[in-house]
Structures are given as C-alpha cells and as structure tokens.
N, C-alpha and C. Protein backbone atom coordinates (compact mmCIF):
# COMPACT_ATOMS: atom_id res chain seq x y z
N UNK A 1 7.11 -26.89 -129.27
CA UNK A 1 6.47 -25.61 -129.40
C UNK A 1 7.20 -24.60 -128.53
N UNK A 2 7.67 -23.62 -129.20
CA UNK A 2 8.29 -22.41 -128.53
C UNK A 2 7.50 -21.90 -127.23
N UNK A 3 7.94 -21.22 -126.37
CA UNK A 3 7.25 -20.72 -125.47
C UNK A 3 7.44 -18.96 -126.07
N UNK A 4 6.18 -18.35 -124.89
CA UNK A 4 6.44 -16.67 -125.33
C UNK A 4 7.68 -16.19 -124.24
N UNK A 5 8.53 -15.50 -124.77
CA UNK A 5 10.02 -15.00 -124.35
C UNK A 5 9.26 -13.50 -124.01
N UNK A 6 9.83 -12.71 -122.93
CA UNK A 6 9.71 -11.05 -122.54
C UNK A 6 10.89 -11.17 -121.78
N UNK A 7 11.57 -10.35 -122.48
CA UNK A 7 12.90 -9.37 -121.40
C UNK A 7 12.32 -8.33 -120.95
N UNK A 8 12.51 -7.53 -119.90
CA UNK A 8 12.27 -6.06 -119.49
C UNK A 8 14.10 -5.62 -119.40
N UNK A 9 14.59 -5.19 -119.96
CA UNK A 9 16.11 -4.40 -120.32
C UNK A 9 15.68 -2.91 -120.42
N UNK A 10 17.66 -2.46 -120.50
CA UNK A 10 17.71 -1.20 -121.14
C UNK A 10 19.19 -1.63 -122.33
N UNK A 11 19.27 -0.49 -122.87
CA UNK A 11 20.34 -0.54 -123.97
C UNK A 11 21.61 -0.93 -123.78
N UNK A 12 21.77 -0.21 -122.49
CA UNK A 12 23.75 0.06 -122.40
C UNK A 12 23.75 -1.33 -121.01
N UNK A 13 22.48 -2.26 -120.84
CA UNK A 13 23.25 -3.02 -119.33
C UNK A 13 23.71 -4.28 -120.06
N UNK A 14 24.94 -4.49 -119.79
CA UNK A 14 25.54 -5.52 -120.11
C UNK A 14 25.35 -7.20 -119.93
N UNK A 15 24.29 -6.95 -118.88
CA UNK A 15 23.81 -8.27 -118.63
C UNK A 15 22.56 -8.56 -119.54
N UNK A 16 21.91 -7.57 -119.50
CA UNK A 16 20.61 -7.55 -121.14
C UNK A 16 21.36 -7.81 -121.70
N UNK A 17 22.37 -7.50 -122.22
CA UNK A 17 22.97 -7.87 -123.49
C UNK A 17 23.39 -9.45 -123.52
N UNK A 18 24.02 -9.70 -122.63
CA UNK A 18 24.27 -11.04 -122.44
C UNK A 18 22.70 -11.99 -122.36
N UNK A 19 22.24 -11.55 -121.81
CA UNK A 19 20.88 -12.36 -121.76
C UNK A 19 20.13 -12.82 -123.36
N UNK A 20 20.45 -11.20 -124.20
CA UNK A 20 19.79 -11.41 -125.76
C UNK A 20 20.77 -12.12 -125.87
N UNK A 21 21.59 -11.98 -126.03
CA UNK A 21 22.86 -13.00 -126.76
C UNK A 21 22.29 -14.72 -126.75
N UNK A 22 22.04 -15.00 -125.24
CA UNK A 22 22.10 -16.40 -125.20
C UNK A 22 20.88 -16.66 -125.79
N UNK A 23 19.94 -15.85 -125.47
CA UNK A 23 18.17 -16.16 -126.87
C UNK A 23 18.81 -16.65 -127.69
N UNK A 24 19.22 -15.52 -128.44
CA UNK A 24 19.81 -15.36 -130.17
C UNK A 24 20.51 -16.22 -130.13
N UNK A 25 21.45 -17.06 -129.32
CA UNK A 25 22.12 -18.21 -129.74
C UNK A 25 21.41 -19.55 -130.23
N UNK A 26 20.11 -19.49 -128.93
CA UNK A 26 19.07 -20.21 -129.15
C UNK A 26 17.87 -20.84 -130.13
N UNK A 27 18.12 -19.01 -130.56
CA UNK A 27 17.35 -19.28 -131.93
C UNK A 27 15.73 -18.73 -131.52
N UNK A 28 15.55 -18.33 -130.44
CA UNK A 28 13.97 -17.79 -129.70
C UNK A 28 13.59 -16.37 -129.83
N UNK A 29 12.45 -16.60 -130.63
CA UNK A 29 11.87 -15.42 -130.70
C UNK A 29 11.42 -14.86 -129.18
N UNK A 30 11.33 -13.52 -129.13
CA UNK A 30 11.33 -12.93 -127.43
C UNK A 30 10.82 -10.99 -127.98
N UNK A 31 10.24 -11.16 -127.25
CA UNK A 31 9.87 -9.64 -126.74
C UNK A 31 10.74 -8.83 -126.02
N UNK A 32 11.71 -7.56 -126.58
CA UNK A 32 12.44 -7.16 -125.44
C UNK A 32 11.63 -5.84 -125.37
N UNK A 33 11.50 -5.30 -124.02
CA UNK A 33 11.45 -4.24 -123.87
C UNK A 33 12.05 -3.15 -122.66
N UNK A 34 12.11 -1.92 -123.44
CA UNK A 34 13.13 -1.09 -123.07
C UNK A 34 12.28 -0.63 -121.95
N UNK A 35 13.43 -0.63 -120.74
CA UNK A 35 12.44 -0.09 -119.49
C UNK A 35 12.60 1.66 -119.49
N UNK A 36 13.20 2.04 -120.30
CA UNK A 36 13.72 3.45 -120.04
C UNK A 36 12.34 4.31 -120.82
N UNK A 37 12.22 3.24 -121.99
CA UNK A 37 10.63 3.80 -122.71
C UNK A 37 9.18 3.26 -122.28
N UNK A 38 9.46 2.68 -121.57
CA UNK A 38 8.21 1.71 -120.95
C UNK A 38 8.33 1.94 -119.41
N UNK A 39 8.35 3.34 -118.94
CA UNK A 39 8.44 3.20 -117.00
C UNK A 39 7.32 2.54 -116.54
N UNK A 40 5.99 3.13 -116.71
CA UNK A 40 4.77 2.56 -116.03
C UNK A 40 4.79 1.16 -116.11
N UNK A 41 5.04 0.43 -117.37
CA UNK A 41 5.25 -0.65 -117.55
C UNK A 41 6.13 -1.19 -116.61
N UNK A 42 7.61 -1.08 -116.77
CA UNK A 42 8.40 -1.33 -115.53
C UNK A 42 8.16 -1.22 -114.23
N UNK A 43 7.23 -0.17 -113.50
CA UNK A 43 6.62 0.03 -112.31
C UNK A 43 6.05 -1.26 -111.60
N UNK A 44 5.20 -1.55 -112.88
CA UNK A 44 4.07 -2.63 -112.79
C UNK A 44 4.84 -4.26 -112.92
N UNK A 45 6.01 -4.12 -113.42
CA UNK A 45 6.70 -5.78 -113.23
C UNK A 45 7.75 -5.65 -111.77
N UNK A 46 8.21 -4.59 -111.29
CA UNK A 46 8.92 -4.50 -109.81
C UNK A 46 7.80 -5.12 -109.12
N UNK A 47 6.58 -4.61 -109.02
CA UNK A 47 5.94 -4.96 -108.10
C UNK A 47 5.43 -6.56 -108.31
N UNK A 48 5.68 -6.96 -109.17
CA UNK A 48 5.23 -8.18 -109.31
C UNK A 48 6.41 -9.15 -108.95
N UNK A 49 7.48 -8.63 -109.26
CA UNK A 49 8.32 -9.36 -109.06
C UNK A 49 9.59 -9.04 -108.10
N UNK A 50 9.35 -8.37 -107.43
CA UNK A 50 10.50 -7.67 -106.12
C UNK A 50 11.47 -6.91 -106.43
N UNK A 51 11.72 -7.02 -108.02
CA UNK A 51 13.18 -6.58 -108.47
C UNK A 51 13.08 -5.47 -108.97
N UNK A 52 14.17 -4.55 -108.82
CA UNK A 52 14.37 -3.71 -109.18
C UNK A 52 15.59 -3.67 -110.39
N UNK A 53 15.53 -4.39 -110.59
CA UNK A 53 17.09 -4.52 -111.95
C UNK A 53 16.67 -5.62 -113.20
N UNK A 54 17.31 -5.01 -114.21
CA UNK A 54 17.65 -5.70 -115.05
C UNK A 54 18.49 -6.56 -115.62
N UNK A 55 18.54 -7.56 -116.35
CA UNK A 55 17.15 -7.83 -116.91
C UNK A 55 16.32 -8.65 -116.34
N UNK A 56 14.76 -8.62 -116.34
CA UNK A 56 14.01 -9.51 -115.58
C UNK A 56 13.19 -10.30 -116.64
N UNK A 57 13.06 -11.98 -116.78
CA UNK A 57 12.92 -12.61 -118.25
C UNK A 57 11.71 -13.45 -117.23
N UNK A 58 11.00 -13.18 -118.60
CA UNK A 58 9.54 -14.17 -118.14
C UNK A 58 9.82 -15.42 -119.51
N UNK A 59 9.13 -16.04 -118.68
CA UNK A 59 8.96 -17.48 -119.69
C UNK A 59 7.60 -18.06 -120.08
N UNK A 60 6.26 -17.42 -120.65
CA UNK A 60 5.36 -17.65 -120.67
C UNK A 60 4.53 -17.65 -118.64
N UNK A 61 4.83 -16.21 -119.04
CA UNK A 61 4.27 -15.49 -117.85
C UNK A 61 4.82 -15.91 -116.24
N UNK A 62 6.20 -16.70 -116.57
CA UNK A 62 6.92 -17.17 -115.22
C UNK A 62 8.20 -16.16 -115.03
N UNK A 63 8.40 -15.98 -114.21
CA UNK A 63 9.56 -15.42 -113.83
C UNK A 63 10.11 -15.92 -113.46
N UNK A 64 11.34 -16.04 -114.54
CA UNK A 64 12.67 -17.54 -114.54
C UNK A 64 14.01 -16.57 -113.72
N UNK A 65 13.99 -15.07 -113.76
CA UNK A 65 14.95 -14.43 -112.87
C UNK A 65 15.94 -13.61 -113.91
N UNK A 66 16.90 -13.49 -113.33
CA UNK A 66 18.25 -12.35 -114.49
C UNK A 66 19.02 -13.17 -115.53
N UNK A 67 20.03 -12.17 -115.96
CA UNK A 67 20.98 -13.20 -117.02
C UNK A 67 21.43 -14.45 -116.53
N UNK A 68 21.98 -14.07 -115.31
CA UNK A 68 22.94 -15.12 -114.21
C UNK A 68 21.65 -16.39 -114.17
N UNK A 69 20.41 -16.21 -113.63
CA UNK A 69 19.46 -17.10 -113.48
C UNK A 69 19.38 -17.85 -115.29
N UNK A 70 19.46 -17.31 -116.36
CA UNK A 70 18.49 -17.94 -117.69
C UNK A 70 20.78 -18.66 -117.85
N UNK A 71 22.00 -18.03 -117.40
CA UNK A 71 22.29 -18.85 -117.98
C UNK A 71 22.57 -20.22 -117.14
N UNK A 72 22.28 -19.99 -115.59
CA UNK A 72 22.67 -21.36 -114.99
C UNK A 72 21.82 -22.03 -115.47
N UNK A 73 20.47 -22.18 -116.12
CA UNK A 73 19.26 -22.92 -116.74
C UNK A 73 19.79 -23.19 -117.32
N UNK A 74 20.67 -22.48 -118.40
CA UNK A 74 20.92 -23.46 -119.57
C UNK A 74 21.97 -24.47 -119.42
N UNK A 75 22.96 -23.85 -118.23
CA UNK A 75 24.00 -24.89 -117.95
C UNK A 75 23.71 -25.87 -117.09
N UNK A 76 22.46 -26.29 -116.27
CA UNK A 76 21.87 -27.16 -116.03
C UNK A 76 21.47 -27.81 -116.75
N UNK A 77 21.30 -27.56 -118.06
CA UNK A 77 20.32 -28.50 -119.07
C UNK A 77 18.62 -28.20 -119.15
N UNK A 78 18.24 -27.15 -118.34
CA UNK A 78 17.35 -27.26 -118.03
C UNK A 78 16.21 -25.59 -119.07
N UNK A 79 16.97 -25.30 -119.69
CA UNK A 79 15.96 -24.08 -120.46
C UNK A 79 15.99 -24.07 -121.78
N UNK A 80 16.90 -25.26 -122.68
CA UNK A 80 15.94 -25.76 -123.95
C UNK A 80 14.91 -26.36 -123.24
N UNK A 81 14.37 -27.17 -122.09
CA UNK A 81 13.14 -27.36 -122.14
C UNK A 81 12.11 -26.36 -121.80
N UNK A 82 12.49 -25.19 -121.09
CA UNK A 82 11.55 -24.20 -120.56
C UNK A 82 11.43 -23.13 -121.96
N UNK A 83 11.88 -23.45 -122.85
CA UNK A 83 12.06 -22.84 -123.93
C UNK A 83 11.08 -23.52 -124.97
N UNK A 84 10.94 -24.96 -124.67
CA UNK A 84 10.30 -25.36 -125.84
C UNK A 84 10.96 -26.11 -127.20
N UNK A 85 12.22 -25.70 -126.61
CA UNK A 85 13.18 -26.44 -128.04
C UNK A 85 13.39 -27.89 -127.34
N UNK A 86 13.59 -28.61 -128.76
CA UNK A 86 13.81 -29.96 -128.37
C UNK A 86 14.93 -30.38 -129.05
C-alpha cells in the first residue's frame, strides 16, 4: 500500500526538481506544492519543521528531510519501503 507523498517546492529549485524526478521514477503518486502560492501554508511547515528551504517531503505526515535526505533513502535501500512499494 502506497503511502501519502507532500513536497513543499517551488518551480525553478533544482533540487525539487530532482526530488519529483526520483517520485516519478518510482512511480508515487505525491502532492506537490508550490510554496511561492501557498506562503501561509509554508509559514506553518518551517515551524514545524525548522527548515527554511526546499524541498521539504513528508511521508505520511513524517518528515523524511530534502532531496539529498529522500535520495540517500533510496540508496540505502530504505524508501521503497517508506514508500510502500514492494
């Protein structure tokens, strides 16, 4: 069973981009949203989560961390399972 995917990104950061990329390689449906159209929204995940940058990826309401964080997961072996794929 898939888990629920949320990016918080913007358009032009290259590491969002890299981050959708490795989803989409994956095959995982995900929620992205644009922090540039969503500030209050964005306000409200800094404070939850210390960061001020993008992208910041939840994994069924966990905060797994940036691109660099979702791809050492996968090169651990370890985020087809936090993903849900088998």
């Amino acid at each position: 069973m898939t888990k629920k995917v949320v990016l918080y990104t913007t358009a032009t950061c290259p590491y969002c981009l890299r981050a959708l990329r490795k989803l989409d390689e994956k095959g995982v449906t995900y929620e992205n949203i644009n922090v540039h159209a969503n500030p209050e929204v964005f306000k409200a995940v800094m404070a939850k989560t210390g960061w001020d940058t993008v992208p910041q990826i939840f994994i069924d309401e966990s905060f797994i961390g940036g691109c660099d964080d979702l791809h050492a997961l996968d090169r651990e072996g370890k985020l087809d399972g936090l993903l849900g794929i088998l």
